[in-house]
PDB file of N, CA and C in Angstrom:
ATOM      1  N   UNK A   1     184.199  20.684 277.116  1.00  0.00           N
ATOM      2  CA  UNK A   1     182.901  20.950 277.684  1.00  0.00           C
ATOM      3  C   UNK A   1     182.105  19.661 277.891  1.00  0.00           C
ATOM      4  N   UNK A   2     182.459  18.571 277.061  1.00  0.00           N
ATOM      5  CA  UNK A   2     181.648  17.543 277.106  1.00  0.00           C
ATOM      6  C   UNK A   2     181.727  16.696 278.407  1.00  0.00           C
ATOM      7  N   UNK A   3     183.456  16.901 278.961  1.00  0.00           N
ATOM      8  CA  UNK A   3     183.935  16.224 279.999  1.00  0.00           C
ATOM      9  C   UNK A   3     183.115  16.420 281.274  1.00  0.00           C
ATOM     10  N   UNK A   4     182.937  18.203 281.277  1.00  0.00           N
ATOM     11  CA  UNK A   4     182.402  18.766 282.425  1.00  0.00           C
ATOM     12  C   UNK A   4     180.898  17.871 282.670  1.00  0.00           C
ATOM     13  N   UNK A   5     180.361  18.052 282.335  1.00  0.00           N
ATOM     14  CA  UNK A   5     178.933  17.332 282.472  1.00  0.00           C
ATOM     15  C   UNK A   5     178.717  15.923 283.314  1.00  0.00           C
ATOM     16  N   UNK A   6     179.369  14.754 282.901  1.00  0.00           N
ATOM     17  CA  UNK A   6     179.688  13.998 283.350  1.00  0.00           C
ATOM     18  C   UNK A   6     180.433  14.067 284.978  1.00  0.00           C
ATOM     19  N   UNK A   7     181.417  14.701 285.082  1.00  0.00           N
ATOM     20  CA  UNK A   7     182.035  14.939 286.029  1.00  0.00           C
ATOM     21  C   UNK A   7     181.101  16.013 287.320  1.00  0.00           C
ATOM     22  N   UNK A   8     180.284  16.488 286.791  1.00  0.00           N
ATOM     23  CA  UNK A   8     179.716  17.241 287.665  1.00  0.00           C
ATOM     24  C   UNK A   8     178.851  16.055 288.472  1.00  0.00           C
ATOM     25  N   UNK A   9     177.917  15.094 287.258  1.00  0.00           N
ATOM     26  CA  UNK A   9     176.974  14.423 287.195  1.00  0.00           C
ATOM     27  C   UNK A   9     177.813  13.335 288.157  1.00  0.00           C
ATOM     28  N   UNK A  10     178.620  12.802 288.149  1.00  0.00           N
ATOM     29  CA  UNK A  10     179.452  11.815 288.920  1.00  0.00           C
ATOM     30  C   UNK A  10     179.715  12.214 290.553  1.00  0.00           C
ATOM     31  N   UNK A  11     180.585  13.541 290.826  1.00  0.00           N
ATOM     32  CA  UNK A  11     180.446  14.230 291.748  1.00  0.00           C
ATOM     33  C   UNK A  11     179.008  14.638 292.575  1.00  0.00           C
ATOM     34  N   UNK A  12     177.354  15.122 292.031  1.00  0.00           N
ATOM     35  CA  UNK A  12     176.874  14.595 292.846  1.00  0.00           C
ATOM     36  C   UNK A  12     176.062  12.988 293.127  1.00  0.00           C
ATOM     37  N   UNK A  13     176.367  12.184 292.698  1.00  0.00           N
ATOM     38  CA  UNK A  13     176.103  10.922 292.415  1.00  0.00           C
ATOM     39  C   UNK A  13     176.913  10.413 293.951  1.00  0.00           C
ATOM     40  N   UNK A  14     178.264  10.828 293.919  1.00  0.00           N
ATOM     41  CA  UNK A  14     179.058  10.732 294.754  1.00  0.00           C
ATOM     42  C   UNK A  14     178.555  11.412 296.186  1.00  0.00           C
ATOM     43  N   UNK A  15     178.277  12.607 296.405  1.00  0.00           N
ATOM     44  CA  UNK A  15     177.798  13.648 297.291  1.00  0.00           C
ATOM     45  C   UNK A  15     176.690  12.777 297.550  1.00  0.00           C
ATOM     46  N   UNK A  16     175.932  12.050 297.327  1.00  0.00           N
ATOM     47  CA  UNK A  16     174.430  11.069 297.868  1.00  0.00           C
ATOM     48  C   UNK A  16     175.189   9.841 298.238  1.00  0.00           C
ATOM     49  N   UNK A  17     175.580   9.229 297.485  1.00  0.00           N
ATOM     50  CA  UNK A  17     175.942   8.150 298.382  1.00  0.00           C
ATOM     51  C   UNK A  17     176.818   8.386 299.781  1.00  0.00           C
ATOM     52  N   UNK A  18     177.722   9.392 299.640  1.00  0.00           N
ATOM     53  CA  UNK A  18     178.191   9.724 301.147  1.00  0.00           C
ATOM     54  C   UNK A  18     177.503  10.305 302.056  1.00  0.00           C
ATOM     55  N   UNK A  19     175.863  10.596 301.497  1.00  0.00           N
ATOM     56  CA  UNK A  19     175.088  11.659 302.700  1.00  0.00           C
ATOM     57  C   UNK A  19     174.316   9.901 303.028  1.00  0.00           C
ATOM     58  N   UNK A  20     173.977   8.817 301.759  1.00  0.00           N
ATOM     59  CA  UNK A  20     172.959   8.306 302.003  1.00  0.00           C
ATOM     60  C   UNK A  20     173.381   6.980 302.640  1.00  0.00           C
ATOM     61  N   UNK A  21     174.549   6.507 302.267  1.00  0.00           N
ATOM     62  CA  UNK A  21     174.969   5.304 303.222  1.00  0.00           C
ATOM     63  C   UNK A  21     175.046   5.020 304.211  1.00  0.00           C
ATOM     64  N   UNK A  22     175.773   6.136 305.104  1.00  0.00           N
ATOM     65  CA  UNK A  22     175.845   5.929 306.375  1.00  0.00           C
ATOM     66  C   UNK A  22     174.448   5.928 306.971  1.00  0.00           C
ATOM     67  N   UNK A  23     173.371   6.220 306.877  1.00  0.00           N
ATOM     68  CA  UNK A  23     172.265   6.677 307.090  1.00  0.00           C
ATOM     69  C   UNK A  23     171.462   5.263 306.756  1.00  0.00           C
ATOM     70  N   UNK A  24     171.622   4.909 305.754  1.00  0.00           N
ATOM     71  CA  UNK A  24     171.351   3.576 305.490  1.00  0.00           C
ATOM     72  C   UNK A  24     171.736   2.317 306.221  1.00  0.00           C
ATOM     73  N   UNK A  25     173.006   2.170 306.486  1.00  0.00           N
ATOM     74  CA  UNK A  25     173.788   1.432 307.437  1.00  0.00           C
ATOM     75  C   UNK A  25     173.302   1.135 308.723  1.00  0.00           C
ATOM     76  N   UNK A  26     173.022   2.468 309.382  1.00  0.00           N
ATOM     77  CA  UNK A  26     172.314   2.763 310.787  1.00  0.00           C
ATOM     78  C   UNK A  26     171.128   2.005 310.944  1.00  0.00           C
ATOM     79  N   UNK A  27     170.385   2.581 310.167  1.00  0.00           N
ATOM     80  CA  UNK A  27     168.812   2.170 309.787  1.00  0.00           C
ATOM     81  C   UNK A  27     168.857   0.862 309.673  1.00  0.00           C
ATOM     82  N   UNK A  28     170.162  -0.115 308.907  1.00  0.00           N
ATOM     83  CA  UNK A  28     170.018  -1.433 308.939  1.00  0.00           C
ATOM     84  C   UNK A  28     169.737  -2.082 309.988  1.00  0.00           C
ATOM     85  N   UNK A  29     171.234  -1.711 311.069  1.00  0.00           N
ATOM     86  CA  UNK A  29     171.302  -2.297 311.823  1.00  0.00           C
ATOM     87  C   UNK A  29     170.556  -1.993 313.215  1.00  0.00           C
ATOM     88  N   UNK A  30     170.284  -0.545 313.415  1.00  0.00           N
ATOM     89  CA  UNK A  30     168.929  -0.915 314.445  1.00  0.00           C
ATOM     90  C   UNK A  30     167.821  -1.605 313.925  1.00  0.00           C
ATOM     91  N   UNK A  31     167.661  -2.443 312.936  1.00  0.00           N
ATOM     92  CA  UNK A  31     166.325  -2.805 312.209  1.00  0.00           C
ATOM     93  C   UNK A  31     166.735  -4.510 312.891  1.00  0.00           C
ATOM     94  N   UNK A  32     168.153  -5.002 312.154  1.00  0.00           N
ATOM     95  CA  UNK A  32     168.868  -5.918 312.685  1.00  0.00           C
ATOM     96  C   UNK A  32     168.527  -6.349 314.600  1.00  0.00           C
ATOM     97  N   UNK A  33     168.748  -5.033 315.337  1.00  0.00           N
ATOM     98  CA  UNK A  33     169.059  -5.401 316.500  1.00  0.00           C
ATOM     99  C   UNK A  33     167.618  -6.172 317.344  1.00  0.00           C
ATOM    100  N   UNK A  34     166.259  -5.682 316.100  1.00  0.00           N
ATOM    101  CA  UNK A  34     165.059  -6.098 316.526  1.00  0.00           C
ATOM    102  C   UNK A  34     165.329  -7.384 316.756  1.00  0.00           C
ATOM    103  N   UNK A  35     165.778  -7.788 316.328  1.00  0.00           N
ATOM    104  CA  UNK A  35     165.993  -9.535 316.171  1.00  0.00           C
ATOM    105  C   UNK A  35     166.444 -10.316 316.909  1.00  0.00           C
ATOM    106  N   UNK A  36     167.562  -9.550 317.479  1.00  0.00           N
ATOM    107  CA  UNK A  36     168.779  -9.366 318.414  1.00  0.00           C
ATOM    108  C   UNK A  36     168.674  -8.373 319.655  1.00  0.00           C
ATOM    109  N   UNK A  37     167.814  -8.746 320.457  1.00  0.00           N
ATOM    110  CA  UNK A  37     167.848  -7.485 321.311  1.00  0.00           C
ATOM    111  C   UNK A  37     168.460  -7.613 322.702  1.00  0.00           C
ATOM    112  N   UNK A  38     169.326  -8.995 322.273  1.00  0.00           N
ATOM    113  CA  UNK A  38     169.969  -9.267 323.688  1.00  0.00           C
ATOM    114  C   UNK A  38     171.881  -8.975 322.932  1.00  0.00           C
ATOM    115  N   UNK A  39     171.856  -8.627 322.319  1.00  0.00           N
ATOM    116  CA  UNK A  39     172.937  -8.366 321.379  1.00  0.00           C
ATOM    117  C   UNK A  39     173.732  -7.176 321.972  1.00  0.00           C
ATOM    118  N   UNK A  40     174.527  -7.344 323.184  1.00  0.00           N
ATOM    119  CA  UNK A  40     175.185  -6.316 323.678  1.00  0.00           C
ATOM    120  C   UNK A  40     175.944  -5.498 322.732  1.00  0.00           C
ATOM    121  N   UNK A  41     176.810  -5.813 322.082  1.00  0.00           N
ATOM    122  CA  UNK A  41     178.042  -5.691 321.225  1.00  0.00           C
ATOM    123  C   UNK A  41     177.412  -4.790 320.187  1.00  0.00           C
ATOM    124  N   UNK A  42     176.118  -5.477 319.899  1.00  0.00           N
ATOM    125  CA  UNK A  42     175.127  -4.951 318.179  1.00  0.00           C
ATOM    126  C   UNK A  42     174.618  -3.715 318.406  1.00  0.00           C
ATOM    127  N   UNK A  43     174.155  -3.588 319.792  1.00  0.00           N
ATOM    128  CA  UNK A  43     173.584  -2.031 320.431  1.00  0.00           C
ATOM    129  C   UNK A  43     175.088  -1.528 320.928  1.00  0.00           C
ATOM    130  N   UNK A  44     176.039  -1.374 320.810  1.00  0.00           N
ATOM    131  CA  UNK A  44     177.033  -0.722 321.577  1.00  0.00           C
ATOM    132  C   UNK A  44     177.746  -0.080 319.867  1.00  0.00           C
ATOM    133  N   UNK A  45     177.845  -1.340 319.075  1.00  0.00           N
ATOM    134  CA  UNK A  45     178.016  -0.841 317.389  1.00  0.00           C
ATOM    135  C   UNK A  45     177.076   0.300 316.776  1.00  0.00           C
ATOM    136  N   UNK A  46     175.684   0.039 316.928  1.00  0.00           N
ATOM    137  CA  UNK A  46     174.588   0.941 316.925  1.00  0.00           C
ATOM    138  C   UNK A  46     174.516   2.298 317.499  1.00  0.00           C
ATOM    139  N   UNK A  47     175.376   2.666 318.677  1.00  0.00           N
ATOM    140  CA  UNK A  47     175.231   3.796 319.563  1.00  0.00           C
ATOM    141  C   UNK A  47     176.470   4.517 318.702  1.00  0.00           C
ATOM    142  N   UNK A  48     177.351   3.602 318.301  1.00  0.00           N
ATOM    143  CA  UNK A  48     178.888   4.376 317.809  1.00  0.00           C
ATOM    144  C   UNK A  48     178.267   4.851 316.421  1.00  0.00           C
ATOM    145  N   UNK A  49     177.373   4.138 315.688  1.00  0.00           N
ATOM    146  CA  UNK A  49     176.888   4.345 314.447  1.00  0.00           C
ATOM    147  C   UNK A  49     175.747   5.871 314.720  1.00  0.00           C
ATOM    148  N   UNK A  50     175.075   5.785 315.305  1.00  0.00           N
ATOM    149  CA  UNK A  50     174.139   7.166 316.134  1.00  0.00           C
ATOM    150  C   UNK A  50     175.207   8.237 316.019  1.00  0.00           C
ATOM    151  N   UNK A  51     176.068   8.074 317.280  1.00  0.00           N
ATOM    152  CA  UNK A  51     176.843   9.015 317.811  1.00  0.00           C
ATOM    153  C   UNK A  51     177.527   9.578 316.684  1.00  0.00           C
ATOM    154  N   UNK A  52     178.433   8.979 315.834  1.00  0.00           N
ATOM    155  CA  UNK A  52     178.675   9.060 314.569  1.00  0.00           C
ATOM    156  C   UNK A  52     177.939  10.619 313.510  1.00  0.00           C
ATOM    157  N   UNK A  53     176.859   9.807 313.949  1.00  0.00           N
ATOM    158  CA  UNK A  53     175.525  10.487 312.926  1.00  0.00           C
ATOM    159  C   UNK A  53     175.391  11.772 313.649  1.00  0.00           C
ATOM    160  N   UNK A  54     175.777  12.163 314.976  1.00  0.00           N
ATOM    161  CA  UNK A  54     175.097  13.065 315.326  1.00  0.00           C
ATOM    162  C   UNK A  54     173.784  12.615 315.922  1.00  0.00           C
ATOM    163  N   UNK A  55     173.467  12.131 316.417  1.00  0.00           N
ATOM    164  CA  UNK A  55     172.121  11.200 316.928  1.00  0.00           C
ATOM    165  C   UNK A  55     172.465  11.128 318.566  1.00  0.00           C
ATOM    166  N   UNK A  56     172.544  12.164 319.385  1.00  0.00           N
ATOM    167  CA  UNK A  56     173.499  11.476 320.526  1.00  0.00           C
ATOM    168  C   UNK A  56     172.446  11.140 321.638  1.00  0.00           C
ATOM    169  N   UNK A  57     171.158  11.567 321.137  1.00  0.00           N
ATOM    170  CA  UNK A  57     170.117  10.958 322.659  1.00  0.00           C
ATOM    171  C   UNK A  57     170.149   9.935 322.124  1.00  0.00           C
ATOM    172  N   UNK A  58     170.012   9.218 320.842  1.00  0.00           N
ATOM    173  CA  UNK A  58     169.820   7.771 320.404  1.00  0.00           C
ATOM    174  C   UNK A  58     170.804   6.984 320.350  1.00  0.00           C
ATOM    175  N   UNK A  59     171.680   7.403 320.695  1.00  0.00           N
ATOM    176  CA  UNK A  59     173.378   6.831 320.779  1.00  0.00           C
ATOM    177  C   UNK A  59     173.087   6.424 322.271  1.00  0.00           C
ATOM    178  N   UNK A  60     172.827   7.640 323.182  1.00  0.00           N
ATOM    179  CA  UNK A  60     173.094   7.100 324.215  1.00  0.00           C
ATOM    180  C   UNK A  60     171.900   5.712 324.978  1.00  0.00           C
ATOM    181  N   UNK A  61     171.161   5.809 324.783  1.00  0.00           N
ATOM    182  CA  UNK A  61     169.914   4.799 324.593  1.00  0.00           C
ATOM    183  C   UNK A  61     170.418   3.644 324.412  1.00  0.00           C
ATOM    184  N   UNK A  62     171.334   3.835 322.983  1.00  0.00           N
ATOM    185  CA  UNK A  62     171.776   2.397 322.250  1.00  0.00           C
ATOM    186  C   UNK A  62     173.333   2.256 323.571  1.00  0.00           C
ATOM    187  N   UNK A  63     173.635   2.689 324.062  1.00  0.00           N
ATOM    188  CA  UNK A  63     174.805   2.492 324.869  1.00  0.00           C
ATOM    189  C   UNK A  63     174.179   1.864 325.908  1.00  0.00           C
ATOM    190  N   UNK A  64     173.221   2.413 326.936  1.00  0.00           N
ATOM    191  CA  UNK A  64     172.318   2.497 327.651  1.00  0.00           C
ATOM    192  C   UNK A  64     171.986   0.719 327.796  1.00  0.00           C
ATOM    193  N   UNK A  65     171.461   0.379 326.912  1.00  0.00           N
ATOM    194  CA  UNK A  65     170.875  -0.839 326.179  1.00  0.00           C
ATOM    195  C   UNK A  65     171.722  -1.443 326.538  1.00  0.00           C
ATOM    196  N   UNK A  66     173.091  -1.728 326.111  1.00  0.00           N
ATOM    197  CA  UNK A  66     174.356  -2.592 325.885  1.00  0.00           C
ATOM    198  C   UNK A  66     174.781  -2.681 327.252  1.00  0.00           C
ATOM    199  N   UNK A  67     174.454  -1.966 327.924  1.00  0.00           N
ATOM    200  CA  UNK A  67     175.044  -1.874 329.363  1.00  0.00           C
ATOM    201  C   UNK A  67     173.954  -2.926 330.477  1.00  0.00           C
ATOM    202  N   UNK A  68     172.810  -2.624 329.913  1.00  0.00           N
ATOM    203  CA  UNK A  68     171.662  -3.508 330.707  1.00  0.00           C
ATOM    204  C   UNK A  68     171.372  -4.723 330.588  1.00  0.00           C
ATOM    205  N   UNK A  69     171.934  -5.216 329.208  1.00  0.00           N
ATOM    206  CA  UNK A  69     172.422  -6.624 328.783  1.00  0.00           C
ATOM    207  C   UNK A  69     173.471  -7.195 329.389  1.00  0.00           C
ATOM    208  N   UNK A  70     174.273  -6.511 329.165  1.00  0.00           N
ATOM    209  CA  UNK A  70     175.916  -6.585 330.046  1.00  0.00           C
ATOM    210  C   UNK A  70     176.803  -5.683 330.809  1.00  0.00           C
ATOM    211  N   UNK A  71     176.455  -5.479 332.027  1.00  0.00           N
ATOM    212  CA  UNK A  71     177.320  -4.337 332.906  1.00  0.00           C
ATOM    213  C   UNK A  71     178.117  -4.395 332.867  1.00  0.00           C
ATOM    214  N   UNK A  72     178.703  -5.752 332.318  1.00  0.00           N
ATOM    215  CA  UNK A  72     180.642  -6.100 332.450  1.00  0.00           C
ATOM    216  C   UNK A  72     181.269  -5.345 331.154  1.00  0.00           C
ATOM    217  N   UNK A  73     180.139  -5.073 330.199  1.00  0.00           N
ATOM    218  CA  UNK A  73     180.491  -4.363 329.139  1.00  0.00           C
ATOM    219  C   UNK A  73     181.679  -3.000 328.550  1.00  0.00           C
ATOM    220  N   UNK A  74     182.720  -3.271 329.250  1.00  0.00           N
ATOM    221  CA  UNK A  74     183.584  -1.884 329.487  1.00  0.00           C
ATOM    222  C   UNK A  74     183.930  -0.676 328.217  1.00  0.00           C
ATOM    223  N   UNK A  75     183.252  -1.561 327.128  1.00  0.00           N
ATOM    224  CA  UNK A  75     183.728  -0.763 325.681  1.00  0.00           C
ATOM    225  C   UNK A  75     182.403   0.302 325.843  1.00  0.00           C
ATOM    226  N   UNK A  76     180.674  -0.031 326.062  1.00  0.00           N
ATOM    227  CA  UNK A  76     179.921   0.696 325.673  1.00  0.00           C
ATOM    228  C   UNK A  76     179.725   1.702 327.689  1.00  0.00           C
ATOM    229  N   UNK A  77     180.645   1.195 328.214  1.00  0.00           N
ATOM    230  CA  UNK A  77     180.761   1.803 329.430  1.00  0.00           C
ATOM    231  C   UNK A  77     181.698   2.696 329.183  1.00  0.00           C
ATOM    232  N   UNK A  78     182.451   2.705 328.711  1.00  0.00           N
ATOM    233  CA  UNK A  78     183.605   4.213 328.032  1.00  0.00           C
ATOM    234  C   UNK A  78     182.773   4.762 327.052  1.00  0.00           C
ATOM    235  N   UNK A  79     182.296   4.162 325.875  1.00  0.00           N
ATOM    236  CA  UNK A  79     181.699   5.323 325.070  1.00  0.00           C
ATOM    237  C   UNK A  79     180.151   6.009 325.827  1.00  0.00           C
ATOM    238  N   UNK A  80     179.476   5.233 326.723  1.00  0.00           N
ATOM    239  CA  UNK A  80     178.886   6.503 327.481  1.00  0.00           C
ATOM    240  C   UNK A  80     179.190   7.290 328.166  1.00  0.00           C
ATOM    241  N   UNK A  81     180.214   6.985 328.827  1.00  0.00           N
ATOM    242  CA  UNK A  81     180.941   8.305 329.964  1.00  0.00           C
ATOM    243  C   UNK A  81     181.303   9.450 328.767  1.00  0.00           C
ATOM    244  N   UNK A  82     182.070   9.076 327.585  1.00  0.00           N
ATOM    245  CA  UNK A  82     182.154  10.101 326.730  1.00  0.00           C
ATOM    246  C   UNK A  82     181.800  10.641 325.858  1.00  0.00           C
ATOM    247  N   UNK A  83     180.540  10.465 325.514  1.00  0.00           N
ATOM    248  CA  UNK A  83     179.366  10.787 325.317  1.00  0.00           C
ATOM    249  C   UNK A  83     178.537  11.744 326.246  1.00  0.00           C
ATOM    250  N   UNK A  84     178.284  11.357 327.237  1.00  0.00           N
ATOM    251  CA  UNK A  84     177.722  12.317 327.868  1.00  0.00           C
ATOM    252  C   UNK A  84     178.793  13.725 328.436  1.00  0.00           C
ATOM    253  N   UNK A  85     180.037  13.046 328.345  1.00  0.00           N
ATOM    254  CA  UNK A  85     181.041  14.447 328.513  1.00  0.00           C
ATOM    255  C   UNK A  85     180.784  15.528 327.374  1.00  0.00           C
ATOM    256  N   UNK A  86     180.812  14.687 326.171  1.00  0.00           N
ATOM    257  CA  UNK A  86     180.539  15.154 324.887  1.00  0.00           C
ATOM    258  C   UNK A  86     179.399  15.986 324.997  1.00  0.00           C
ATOM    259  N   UNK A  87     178.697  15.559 325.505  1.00  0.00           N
ATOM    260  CA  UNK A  87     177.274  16.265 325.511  1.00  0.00           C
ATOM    261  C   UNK A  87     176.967  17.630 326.059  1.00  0.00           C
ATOM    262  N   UNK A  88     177.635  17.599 327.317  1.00  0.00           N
ATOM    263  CA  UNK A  88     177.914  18.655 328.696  1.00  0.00           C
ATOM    264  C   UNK A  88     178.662  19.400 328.033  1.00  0.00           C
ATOM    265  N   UNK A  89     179.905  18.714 327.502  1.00  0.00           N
ATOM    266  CA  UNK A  89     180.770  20.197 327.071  1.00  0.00           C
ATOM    267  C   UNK A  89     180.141  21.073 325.853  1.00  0.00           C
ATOM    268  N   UNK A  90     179.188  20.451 325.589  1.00  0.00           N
ATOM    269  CA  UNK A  90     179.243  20.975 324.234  1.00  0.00           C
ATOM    270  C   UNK A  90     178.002  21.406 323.945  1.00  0.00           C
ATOM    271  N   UNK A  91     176.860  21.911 325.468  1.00  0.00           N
ATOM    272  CA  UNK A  91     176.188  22.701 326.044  1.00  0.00           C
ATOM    273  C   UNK A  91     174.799  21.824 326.185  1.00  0.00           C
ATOM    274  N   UNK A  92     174.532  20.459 326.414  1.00  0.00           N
ATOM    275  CA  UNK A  92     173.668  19.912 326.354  1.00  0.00           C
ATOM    276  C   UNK A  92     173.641  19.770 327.994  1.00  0.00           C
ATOM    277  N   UNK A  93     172.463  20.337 329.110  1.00  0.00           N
ATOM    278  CA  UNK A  93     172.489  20.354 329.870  1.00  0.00           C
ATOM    279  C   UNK A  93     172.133  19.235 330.844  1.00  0.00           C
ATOM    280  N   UNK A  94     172.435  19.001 331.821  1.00  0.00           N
ATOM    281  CA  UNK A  94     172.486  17.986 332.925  1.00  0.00           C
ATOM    282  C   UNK A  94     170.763  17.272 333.058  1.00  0.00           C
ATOM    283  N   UNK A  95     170.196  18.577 332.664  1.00  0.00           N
ATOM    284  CA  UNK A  95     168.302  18.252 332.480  1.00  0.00           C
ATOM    285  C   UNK A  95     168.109  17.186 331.529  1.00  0.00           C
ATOM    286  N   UNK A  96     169.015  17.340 330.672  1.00  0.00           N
ATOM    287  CA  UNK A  96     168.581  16.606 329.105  1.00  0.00           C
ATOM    288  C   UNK A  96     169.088  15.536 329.599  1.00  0.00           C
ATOM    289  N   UNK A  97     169.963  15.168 329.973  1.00  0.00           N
ATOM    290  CA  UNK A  97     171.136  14.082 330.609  1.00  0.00           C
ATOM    291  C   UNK A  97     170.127  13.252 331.545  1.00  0.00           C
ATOM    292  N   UNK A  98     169.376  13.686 332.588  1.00  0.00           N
ATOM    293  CA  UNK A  98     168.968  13.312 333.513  1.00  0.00           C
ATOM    294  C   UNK A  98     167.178  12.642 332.848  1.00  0.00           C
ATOM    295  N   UNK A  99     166.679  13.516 331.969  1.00  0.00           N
ATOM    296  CA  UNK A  99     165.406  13.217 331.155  1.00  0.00           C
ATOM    297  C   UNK A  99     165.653  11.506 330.336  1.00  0.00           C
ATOM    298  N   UNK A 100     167.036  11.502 329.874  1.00  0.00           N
ATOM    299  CA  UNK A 100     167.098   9.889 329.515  1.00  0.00           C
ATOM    300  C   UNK A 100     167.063   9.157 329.703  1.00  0.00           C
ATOM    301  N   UNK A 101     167.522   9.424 331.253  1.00  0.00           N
ATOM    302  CA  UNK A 101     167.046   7.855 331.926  1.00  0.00           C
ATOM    303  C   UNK A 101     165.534   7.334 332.031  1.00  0.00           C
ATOM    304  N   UNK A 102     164.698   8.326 332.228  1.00  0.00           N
ATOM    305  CA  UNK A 102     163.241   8.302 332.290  1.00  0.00           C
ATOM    306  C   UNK A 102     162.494   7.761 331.197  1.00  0.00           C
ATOM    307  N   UNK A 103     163.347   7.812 330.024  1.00  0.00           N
ATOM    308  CA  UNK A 103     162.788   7.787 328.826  1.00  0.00           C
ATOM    309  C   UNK A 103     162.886   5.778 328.549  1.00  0.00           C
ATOM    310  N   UNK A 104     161.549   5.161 328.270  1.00  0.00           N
ATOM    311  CA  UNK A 104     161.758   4.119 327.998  1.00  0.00           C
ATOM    312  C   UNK A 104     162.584   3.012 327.662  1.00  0.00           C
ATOM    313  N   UNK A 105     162.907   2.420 327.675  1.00  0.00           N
ATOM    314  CA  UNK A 105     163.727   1.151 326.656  1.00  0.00           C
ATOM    315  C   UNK A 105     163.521   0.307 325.390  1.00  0.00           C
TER     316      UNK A 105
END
């Protein structure tokens, strides 16, 4: 019985750091990219880190970004095409799609 306690206590110890890191990580590095805002590569890492998260209007933004720095950019030019496929298939409509571009930088 004594074992259990510990082990529970470890397990969610464990359960936070896997909800809270990645989350943390993100947060770094868009904090990072302030710094860096010509940082194609850092916003294209950032959008995969979003997208990741479930974050996909802010993913695509951060793709968005990487592309306006560098059009030659072909890595954050594939993860937006599939991304926004992602999006469409998976019932996010052409409105929402079309509202992002409008939306600041």
């Amino acid at each position: 019985m004594s074992l259990v306690i510990p082990l529970v206590i470890a397990g969610i110890v464990a359960l936070v750091f896997i909800s809270v890191i990645p989350r943390l990580v993100t947060h770094t590095i868009g904090e990072l990219l302030v710094g860096r805002p010509e940082d194609f590569e850092g916003w294209c890492y950032y959008g995969r880190l979003l997208e990741r998260g479930g974050h996909y209007l802010e993913a695509y933004n951060a793709y968005r970004r990487s592309i306006a720095i560098n059009p030659e950019y072909i890595e954050a030019q594939m993860r937006l095409d599939n991304l926004i496929t992602r999006m469409e298939t998976y019932g996010a409509s052409t409105d929402s799609v079309g509202r992002l571009d409008s939306e600041p930088q």
